[in-house]
N, C-alpha and C. Protein backbone atom coordinates (compact mmCIF):
# COMPACT_ATOMS: atom_id res chain seq x y z
N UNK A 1 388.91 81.49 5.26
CA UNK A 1 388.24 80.24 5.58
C UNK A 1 388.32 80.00 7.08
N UNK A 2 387.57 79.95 7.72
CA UNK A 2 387.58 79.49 9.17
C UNK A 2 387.86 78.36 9.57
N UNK A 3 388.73 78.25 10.64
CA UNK A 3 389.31 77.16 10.98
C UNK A 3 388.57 76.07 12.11
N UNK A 4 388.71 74.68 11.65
CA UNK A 4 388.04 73.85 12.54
C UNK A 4 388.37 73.71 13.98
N UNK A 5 387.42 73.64 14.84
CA UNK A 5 387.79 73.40 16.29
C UNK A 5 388.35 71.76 16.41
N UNK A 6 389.61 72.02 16.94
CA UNK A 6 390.13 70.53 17.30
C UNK A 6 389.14 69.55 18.34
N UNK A 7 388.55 69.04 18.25
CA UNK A 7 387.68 68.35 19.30
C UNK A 7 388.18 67.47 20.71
N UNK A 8 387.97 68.33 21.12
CA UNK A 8 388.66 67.66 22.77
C UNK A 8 388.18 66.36 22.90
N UNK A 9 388.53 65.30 23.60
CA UNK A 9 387.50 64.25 24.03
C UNK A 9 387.28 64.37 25.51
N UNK A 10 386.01 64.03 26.16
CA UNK A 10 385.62 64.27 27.24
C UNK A 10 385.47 62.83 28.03
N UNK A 11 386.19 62.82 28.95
CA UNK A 11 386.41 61.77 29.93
C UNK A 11 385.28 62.00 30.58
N UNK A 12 384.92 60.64 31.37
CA UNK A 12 383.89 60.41 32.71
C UNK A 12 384.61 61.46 33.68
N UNK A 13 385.97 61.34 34.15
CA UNK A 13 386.56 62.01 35.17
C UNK A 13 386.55 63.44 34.37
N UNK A 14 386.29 64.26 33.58
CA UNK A 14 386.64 65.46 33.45
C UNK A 14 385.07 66.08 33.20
N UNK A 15 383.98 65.32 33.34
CA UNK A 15 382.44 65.05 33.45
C UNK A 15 382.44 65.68 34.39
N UNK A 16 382.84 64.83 35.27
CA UNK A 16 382.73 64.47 37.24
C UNK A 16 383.16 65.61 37.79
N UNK A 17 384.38 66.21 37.24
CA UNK A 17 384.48 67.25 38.04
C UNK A 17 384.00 69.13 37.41
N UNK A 18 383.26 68.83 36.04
CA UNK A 18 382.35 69.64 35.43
C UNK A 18 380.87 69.94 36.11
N UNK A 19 380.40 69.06 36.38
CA UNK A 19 379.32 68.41 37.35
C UNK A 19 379.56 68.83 38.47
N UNK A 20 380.54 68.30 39.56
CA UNK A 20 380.44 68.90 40.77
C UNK A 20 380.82 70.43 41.47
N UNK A 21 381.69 70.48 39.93
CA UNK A 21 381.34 72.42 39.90
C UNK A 21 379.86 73.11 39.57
N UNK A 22 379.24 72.49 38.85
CA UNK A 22 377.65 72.90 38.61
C UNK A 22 377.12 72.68 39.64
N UNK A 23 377.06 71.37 40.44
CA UNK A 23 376.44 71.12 41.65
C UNK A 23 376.49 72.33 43.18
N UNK A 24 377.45 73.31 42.66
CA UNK A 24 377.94 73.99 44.11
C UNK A 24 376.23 74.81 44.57
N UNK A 25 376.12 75.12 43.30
CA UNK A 25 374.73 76.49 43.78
C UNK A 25 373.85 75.68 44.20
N UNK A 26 373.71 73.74 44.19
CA UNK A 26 372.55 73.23 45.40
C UNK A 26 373.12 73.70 46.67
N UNK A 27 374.18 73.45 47.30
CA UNK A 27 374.55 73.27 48.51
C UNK A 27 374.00 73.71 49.64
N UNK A 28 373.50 75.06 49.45
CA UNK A 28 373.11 75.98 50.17
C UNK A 28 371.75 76.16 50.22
N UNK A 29 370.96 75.50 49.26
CA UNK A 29 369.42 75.43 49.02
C UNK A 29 368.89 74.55 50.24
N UNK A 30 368.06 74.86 50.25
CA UNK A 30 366.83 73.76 51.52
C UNK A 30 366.15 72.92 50.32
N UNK A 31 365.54 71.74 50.51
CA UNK A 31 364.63 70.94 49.35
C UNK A 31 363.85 71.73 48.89
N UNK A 32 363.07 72.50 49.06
CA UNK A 32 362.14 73.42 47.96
C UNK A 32 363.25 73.87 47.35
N UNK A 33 364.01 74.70 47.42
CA UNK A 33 364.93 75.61 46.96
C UNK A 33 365.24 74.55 45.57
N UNK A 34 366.00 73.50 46.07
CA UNK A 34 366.78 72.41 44.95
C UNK A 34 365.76 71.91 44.17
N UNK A 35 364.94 71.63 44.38
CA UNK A 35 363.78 71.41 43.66
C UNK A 35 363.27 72.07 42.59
N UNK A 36 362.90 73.57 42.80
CA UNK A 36 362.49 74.52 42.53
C UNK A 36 364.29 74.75 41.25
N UNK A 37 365.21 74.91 41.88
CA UNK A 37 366.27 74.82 40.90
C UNK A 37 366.53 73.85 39.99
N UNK A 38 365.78 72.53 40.40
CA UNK A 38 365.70 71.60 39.36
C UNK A 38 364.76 71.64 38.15
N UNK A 39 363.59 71.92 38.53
CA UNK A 39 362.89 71.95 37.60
C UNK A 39 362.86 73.14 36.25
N UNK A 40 363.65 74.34 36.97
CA UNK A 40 364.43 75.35 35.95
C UNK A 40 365.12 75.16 35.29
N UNK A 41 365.84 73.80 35.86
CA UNK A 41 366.91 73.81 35.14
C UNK A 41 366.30 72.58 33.82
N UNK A 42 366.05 71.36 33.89
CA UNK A 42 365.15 71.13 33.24
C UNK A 42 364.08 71.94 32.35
N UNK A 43 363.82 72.89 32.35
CA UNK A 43 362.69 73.66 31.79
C UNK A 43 363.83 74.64 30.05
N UNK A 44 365.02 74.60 31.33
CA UNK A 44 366.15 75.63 30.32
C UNK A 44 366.81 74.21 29.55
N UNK A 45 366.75 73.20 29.81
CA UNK A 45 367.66 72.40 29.01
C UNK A 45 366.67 72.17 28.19
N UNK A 46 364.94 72.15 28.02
CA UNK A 46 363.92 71.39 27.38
C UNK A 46 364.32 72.69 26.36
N UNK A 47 364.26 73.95 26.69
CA UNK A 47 364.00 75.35 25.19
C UNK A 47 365.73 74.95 24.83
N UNK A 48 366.68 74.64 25.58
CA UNK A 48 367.56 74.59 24.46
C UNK A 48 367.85 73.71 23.43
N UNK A 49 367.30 72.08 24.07
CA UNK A 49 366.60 71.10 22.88
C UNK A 49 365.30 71.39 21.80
N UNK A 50 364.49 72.43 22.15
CA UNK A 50 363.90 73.08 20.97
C UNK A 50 364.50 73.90 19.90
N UNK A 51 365.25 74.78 20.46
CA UNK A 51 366.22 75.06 19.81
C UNK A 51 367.17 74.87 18.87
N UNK A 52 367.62 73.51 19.44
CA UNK A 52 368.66 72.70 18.77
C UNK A 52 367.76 71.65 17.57
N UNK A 53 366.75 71.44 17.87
CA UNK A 53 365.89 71.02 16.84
C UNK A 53 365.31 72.23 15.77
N UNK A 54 364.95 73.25 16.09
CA UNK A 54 364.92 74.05 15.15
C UNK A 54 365.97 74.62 14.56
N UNK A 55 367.06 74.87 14.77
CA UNK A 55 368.13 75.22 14.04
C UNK A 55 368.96 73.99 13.06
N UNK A 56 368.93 72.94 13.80
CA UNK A 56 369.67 72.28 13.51
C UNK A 56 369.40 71.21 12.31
N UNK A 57 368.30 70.75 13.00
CA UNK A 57 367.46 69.62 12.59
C UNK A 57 366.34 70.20 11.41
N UNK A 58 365.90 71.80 11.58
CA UNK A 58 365.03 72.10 10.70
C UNK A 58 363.42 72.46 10.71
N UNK A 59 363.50 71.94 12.36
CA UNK A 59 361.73 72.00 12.86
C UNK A 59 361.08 73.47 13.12
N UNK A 60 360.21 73.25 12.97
CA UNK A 60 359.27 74.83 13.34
C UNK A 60 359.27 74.80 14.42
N UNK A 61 359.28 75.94 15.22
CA UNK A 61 359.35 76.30 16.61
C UNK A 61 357.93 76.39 17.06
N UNK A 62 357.08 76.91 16.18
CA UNK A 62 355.50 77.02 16.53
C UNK A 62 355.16 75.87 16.65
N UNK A 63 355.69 74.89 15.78
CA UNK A 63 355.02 73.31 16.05
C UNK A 63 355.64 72.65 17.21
N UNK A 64 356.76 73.22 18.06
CA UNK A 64 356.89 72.45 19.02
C UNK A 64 356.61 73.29 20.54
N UNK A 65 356.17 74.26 20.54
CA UNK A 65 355.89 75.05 21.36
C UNK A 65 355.18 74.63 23.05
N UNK A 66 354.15 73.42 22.55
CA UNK A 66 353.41 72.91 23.40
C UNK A 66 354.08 71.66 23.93
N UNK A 67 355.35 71.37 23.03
CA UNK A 67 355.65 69.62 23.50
C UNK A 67 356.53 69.90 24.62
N UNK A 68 356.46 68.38 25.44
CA UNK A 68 356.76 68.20 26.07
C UNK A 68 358.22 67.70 26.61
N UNK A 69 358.75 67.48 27.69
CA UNK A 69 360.31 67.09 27.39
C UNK A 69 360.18 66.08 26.88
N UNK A 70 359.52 64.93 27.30
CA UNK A 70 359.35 63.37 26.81
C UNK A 70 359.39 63.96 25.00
N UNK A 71 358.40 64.34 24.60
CA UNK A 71 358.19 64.44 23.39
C UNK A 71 359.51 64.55 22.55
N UNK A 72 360.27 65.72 22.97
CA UNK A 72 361.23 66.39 22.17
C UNK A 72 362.37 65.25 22.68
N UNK A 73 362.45 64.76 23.46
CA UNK A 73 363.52 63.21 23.56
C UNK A 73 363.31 62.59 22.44
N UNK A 74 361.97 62.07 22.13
CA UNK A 74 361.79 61.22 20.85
C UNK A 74 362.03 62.04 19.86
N UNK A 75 361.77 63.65 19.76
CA UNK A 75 362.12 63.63 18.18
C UNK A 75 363.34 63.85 17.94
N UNK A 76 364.42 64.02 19.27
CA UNK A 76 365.72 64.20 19.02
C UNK A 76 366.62 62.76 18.68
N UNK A 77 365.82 61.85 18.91
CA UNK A 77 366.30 60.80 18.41
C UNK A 77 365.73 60.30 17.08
N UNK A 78 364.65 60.48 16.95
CA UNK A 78 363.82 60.22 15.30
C UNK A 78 364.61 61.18 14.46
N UNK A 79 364.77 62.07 15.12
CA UNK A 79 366.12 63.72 14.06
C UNK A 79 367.70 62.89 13.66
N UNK A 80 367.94 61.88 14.67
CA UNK A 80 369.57 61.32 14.72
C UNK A 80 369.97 61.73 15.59
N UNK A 81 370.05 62.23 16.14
CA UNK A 81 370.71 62.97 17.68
C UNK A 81 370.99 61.46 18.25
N UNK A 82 372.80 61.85 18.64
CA UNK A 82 372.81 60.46 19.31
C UNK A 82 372.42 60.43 20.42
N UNK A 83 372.68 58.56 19.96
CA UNK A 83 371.86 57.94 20.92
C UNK A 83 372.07 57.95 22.28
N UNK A 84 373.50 58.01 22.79
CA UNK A 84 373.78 57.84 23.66
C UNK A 84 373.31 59.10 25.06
N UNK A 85 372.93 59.98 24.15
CA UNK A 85 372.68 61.47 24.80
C UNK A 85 371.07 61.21 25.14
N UNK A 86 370.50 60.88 23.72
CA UNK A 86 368.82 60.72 23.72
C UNK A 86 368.81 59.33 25.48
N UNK A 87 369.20 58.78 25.23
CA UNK A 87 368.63 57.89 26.50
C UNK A 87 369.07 58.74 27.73
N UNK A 88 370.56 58.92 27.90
CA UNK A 88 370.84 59.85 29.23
C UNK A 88 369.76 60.73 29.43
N UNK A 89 368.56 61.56 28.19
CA UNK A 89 367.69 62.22 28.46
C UNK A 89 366.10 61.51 29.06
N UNK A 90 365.86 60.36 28.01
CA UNK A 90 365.38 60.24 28.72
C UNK A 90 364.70 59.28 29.85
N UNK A 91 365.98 59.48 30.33
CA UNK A 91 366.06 58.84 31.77
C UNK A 91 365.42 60.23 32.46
N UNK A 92 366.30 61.25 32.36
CA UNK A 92 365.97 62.68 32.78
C UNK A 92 364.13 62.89 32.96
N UNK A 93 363.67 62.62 31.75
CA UNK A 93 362.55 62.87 31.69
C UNK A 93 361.52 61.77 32.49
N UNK A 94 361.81 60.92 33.00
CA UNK A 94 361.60 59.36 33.55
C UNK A 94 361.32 60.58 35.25
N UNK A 95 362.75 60.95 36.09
CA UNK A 95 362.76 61.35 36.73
C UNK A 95 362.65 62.71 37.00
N UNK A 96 362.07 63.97 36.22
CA UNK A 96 361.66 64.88 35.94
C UNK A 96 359.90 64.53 36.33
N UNK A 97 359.31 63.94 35.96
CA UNK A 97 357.91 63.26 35.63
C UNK A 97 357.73 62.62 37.03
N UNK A 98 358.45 61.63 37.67
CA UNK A 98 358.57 61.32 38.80
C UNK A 98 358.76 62.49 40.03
N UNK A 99 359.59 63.51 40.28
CA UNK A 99 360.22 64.25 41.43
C UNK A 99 358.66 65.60 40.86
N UNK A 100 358.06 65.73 39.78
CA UNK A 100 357.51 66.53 39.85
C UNK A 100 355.66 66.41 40.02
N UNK A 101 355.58 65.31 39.85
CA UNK A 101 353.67 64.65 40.43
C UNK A 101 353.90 63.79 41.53
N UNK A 102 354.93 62.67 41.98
CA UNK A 102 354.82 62.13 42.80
C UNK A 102 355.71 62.63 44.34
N UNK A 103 357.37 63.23 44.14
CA UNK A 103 357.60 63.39 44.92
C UNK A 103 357.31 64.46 46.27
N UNK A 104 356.90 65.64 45.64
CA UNK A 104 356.46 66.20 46.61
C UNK A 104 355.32 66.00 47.30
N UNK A 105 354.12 65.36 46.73
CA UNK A 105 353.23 64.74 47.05
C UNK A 105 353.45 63.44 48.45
N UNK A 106 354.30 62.77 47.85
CA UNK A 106 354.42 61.97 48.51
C UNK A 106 355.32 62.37 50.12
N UNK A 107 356.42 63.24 50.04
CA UNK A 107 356.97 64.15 51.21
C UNK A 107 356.18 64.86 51.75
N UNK A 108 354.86 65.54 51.46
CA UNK A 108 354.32 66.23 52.47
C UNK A 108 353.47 65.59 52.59
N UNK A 109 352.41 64.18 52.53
CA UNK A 109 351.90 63.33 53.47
C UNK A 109 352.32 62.49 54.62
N UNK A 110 354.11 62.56 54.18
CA UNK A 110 355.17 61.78 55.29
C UNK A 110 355.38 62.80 56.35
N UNK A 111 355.36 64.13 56.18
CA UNK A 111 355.42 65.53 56.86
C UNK A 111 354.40 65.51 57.77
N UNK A 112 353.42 65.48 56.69
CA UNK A 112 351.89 65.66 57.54
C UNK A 112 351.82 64.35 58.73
N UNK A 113 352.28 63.17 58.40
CA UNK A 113 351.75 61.73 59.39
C UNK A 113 352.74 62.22 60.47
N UNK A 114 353.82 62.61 60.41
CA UNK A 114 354.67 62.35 61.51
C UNK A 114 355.35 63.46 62.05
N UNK A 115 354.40 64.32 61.70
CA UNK A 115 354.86 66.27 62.06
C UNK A 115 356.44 66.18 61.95
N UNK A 116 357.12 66.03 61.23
CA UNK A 116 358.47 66.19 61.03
C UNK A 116 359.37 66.98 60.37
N UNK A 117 360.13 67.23 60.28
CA UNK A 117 360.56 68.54 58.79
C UNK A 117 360.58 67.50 57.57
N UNK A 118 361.29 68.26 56.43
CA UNK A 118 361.51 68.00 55.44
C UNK A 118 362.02 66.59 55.95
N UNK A 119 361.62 65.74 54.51
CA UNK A 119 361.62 64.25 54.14
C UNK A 119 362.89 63.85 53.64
N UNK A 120 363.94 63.05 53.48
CA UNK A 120 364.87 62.37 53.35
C UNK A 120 364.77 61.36 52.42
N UNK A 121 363.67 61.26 52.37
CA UNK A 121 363.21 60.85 50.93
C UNK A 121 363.77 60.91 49.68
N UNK A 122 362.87 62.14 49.61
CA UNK A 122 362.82 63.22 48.28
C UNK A 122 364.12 63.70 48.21
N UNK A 123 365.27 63.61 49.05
CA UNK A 123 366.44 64.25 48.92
C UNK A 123 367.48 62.86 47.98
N UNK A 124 366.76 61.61 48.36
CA UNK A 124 367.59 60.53 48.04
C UNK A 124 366.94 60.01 46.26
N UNK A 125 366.03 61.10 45.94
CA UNK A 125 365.65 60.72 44.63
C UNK A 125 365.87 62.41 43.83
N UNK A 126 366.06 63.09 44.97
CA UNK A 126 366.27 64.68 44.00
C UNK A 126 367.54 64.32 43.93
N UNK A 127 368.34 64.42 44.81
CA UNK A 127 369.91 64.17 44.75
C UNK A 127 370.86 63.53 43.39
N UNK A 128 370.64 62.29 43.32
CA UNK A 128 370.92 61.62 41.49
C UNK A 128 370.05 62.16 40.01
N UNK A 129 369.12 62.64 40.30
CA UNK A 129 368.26 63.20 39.72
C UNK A 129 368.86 64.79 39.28
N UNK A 130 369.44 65.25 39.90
CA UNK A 130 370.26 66.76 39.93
C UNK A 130 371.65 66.04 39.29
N UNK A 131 372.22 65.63 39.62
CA UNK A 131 373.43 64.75 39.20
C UNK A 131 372.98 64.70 37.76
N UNK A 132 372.18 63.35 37.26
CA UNK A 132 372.45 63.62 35.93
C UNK A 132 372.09 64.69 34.96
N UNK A 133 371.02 65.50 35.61
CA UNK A 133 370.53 66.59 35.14
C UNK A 133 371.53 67.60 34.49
N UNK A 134 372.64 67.98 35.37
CA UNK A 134 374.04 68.62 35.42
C UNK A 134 375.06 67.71 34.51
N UNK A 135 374.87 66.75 34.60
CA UNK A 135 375.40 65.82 33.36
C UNK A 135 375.12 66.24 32.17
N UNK A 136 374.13 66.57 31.84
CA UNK A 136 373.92 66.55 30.62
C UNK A 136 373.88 68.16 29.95
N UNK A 137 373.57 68.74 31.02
CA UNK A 137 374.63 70.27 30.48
C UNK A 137 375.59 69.85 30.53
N UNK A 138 376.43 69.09 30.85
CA UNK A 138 377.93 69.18 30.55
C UNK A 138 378.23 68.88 28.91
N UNK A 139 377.06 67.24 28.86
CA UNK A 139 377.33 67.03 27.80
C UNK A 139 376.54 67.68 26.35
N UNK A 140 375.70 68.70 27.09
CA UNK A 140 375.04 69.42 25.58
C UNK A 140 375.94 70.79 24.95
N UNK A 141 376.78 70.97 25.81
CA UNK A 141 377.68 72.26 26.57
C UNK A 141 378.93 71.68 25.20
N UNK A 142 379.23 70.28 25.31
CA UNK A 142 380.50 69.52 24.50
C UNK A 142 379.88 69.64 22.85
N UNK A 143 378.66 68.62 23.09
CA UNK A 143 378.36 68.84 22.12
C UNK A 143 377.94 70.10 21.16
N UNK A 144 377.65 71.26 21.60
CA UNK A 144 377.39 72.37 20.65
C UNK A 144 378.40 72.84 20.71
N UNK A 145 379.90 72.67 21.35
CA UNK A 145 380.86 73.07 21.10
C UNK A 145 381.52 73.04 19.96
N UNK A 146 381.21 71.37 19.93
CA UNK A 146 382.21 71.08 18.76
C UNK A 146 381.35 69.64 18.33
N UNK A 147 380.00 70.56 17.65
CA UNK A 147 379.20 69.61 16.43
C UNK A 147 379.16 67.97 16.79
N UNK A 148 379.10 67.73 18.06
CA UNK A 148 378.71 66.86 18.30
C UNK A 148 377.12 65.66 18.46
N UNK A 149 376.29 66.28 18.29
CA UNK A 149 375.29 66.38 17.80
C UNK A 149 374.92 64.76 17.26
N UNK A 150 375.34 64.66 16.32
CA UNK A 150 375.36 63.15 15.32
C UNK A 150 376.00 62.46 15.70
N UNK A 151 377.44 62.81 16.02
CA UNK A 151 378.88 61.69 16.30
C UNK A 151 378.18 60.84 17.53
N UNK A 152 379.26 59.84 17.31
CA UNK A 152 379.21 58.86 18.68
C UNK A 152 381.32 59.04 19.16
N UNK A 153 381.63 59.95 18.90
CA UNK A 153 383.27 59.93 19.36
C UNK A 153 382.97 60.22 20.58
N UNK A 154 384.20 60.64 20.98
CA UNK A 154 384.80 60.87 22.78
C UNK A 154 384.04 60.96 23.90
N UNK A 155 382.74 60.58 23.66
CA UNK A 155 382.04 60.69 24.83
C UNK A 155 382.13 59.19 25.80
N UNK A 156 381.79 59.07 27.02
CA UNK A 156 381.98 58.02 27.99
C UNK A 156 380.66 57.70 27.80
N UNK A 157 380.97 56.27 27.81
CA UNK A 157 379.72 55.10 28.23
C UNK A 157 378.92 55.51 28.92
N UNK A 158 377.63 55.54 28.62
CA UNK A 158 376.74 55.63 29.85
C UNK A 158 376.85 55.25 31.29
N UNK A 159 377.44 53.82 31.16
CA UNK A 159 378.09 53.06 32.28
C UNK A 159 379.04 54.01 33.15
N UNK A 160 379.84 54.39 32.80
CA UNK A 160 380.76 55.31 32.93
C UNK A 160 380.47 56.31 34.04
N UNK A 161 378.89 57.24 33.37
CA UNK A 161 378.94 58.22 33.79
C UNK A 161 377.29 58.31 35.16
N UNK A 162 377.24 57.13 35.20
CA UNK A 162 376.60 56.87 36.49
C UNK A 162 377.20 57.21 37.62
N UNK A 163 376.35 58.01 38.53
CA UNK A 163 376.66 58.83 39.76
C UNK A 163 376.97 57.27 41.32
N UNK A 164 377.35 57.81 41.95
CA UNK A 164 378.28 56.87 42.97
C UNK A 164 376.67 56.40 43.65
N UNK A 165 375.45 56.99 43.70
CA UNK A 165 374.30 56.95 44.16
C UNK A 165 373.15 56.27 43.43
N UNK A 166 373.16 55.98 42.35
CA UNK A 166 372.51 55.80 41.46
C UNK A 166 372.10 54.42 41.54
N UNK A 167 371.03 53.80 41.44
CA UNK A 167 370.68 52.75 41.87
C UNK A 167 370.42 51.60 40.63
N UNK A 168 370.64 52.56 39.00
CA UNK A 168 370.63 51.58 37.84
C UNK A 168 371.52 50.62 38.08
């Protein structure tokens, strides 16, 4: 008989410093670079929420093939997927949708008016935006560890796990 995994509980502070170990491979990026790493990374967390809906939850993979992150937020919460995860997402998807039609758009007309380098902008909305992004591998990382999925145990308040930058 196989034995159950004892379930750790995961602190804000043991988040924080999960996170700012994920955060190291921006450091060295220029804004395209982080950008370009954001939206991968987003793209890999959207197939592993397909995933986790088809295995888990029961869905056809052909039927979700075309959806979108927004989409698969709602059905991970219409599935039960807690709640507390479904909103941290989509917030994600709020600012995924935002940094990917408006922000670059909007940095290279500020580029273009004032011949300048890269925008300071886009760094002050990619920046928290990467933050919780990395958040939530931490916390999808907990949860498929140890069947977290449904529960509402050991995880930190949303409140909690707001970045020092974050303007909610």
């Amino acid at each position: 008989m196989p034995s159950q995994k004892t379930v750790k509980p995961l602190s804000a502070a043991m988040i924080r410093v999960r996170v700012l170990r994920r955060l190291r491979k921006y450091h060295s990026k220029n804004q395209l670079e982080h950008f370009a790493l954001f939206m991968g990374g987003v793209q890999i967390l959207e197939l592993h929420h397909k995933g986790l809906l088809a295995h888990r939850y029961g869905m056809e993979q052909e039927s979700m093939e075309r959806w979108t992150l927004g989409r698969i937020a709602k059905e991970m919460h219409a599935a039960g997927v807690r709640p507390d995860y479904c909103e941290l997402l989509k917030h994600i998807v709020e600012q995924r949708n935002f940094i990917a039609h408006e922000m670059l758009a909007s940095d290279a007309l500020l580029r273009s008016l004032v011949k300048g380098p890269e925008g300071r902008f886009s760094r002050k909305i990619l920046y928290p935006a990467t933050y919780e992004l990395e958040q939530l591998f931490v916390l999808a990382q907990w949860c498929d560890k140890y069947q977290g999925w449904d529960a509402t145990r050991s995880l930190p308040s949303s409140a909690e796990l707001l970045t020092p930058f974050d303007s909610r």
